[in-house]
Protein backbone atom coordinates (compact mmCIF):
# COMPACT_ATOMS: atom_id res chain seq x y z
CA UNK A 1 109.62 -19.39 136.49
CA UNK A 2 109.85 -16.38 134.48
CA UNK A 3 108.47 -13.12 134.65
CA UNK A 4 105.64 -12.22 132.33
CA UNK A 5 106.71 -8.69 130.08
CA UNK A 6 104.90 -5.94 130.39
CA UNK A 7 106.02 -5.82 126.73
CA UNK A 8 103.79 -7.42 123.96
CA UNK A 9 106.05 -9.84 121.27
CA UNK A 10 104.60 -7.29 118.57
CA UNK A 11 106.56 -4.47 120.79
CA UNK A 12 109.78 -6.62 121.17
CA UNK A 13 109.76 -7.45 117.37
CA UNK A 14 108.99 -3.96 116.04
CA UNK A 15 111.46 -2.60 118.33
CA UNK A 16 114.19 -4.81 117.01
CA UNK A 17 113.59 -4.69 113.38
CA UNK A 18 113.95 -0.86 114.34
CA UNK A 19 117.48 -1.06 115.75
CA UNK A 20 118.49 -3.21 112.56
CA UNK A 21 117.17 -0.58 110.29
CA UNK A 22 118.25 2.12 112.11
CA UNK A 23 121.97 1.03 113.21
CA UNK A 24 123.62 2.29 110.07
CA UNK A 25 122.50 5.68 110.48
CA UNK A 26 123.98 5.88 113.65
CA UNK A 27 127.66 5.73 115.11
CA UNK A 28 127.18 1.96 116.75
CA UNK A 29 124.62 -0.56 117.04
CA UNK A 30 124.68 0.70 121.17
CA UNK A 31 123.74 4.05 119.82
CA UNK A 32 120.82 2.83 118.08
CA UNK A 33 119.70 1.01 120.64
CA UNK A 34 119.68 3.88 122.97
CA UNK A 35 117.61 5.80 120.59
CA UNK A 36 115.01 3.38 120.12
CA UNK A 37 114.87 2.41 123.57
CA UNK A 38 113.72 5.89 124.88
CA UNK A 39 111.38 6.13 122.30
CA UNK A 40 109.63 2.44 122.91
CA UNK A 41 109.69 2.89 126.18
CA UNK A 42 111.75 0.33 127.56
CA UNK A 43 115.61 0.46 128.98
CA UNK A 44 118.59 0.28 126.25
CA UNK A 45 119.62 -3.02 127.91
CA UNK A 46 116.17 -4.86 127.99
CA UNK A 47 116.52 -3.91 124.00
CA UNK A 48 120.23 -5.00 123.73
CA UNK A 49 119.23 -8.36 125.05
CA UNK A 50 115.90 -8.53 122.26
CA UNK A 51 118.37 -7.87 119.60
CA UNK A 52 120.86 -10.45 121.08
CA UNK A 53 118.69 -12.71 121.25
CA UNK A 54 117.20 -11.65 117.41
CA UNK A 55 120.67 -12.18 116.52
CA UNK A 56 121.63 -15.40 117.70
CA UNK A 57 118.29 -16.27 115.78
CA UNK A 58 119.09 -15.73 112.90
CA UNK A 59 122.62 -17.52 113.19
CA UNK A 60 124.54 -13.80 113.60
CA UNK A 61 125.90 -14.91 116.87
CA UNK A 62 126.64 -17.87 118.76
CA UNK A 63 124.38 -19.37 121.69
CA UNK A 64 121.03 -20.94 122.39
CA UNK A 65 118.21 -20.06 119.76
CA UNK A 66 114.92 -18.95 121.58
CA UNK A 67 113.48 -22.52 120.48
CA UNK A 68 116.66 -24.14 122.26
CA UNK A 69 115.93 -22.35 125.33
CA UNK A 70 112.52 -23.42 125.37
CA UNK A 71 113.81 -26.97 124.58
CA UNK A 72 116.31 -26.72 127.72
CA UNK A 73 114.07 -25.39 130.07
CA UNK A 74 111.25 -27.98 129.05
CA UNK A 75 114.00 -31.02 129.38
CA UNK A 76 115.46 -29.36 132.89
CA UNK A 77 111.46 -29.54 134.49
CA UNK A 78 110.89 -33.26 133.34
CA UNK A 79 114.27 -34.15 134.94
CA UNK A 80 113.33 -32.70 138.13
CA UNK A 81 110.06 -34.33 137.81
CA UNK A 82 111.98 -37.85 137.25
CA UNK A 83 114.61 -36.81 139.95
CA UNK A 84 111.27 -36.53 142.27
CA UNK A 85 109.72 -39.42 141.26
CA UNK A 86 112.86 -41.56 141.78
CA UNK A 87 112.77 -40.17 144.96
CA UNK A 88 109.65 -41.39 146.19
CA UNK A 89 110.16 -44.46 144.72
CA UNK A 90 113.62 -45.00 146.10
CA UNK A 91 111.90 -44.03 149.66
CA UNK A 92 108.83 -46.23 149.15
CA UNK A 93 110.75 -49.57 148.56
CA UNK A 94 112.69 -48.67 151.75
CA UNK A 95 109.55 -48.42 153.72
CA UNK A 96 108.28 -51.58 152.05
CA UNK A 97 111.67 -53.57 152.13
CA UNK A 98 111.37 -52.66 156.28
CA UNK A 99 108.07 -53.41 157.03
CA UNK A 100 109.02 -57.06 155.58
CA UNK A 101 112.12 -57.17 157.43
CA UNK A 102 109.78 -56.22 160.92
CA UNK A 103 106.98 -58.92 159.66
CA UNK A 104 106.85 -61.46 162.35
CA UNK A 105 107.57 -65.06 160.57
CA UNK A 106 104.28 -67.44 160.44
């Protein structure tokens, strides 16, 4: 389960549209990010990972989009929910299949 931000989405995405303003007018991308990250009030790597993330996106970088990940973690829950189910099923017809098996004949 993950972790609710103490960071609204309006934070996140103003903060990152600052580092890709603001990278050019500073040595590296890192740089930026340190800069901005002091002044949003959040750690340089929690805003590395926002503009990762921005940036795979927006087809910059390679990886799972934010909708992908979404997509995965939906699929992942369903197929432990099948994986369950099968269980119980799997254990219910073995309880069944012996209590016929004990069933005194007529």
């Amino acid at each position: 389960m993950e972790r609710p931000s103490k960071f609204s989405a309006e934070v996140k995405e103003r903060a990152v549209r600052l580092v890709l303003a603001q990278q050019e007018a500073h040595d590296s991308q890192w740089a930026a990010i340190k800069s901005i990250a002091g002044k949003m009030g959040c750690t340089a790597e929690t805003l590395r990972k926002w503009v990762r993330q921005r940036e795979r996106d927006d087809g910059k970088r390679s990886g799972l989009t934010t909708d992908e990940r979404l997509r995965l973690r939906e699929l992942e829950r369903e197929n432990r929910e099948l994986r369950r189910a099968n269980d119980i099923l799997r254990k219910a017809s073995a309880f069944f299949a012996q209590a016929e098996l004990d069933r005194r004949p007529r």
